[in-house]
Protein backbone atom coordinates (compact mmCIF):
# COMPACT_ATOMS: atom_id res chain seq x y z
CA UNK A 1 18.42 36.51 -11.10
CA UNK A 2 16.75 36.71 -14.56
CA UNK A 3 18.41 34.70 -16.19
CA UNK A 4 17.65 31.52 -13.49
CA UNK A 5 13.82 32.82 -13.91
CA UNK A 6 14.46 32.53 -17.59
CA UNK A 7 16.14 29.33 -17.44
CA UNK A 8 13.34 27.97 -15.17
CA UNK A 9 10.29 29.33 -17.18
CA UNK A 10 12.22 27.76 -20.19
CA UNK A 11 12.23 23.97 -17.87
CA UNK A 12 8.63 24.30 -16.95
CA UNK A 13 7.39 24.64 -20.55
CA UNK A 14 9.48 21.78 -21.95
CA UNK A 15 8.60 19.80 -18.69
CA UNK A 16 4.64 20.92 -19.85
CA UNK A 17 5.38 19.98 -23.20
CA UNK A 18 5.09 23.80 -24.53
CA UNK A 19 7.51 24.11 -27.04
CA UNK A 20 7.79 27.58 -29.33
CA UNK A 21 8.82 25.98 -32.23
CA UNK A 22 12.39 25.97 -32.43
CA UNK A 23 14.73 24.16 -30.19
CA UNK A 24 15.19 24.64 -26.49
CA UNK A 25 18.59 23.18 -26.23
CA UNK A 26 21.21 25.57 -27.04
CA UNK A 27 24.98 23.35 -28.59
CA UNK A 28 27.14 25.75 -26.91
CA UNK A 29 25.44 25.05 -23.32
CA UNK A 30 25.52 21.01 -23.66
CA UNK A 31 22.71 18.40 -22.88
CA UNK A 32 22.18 18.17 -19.07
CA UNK A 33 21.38 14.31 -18.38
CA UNK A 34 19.37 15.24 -14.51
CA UNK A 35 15.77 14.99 -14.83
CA UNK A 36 14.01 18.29 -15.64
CA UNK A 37 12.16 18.32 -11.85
CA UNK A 38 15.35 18.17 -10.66
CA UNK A 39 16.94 20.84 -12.70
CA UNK A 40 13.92 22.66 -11.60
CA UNK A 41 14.88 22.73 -8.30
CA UNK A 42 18.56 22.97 -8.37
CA UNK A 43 17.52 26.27 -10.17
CA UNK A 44 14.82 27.32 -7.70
CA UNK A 45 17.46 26.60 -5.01
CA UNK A 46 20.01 28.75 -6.88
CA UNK A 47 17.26 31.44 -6.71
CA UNK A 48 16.49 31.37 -3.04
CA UNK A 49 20.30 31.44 -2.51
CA UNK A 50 20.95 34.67 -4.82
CA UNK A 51 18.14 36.50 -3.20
CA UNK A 52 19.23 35.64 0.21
CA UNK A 53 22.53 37.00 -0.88
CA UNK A 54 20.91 39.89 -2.14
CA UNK A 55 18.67 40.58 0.97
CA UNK A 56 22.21 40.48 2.98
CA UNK A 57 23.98 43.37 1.07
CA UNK A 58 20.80 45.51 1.17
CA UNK A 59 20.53 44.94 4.65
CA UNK A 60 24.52 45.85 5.59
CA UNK A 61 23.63 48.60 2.98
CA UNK A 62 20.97 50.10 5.33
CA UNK A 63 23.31 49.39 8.48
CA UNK A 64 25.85 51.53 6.65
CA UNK A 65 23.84 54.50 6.21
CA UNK A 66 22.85 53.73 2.57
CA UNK A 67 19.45 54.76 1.44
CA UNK A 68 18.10 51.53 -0.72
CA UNK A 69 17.72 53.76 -3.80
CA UNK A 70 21.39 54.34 -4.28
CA UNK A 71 22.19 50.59 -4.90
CA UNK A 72 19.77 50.40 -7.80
């Protein structure tokens, strides 16, 4: 989950035109052609998904008899 908040922080800045002085693409990851608003929202999609998933274990969790401080 932090890293797609990272990776989305990272979009919004370059889409703002913040840069930090050295280079925001990384070789090793390639050059991703979509158009940053929509690598935006594949990411923010990505997010909702993983905390959905999320919300669904701690909720079996709690079904189980699992208090919601032993899964952190």
């Amino acid at each position: 989950m932090n890293d797609t908040d990272q990776k989305i922080a990272q979009l919004k800045n370059i889409q703002s035109g913040a840069t930090s002085g050295n280079s925001e693409m990384q070789l090793h990851h390639g050059y991703n052609m979509d158009p940053l608003p929509d690598q935006i929202k594949k990411l923010e999609d990505k997010k909702t998904q993983i905390q959905t998933q999320m919300d669904a274990i701690y909720e079996q969790a709690r079904k189980n008899g699992i208090e919601p401080g032993q899964l952190r």
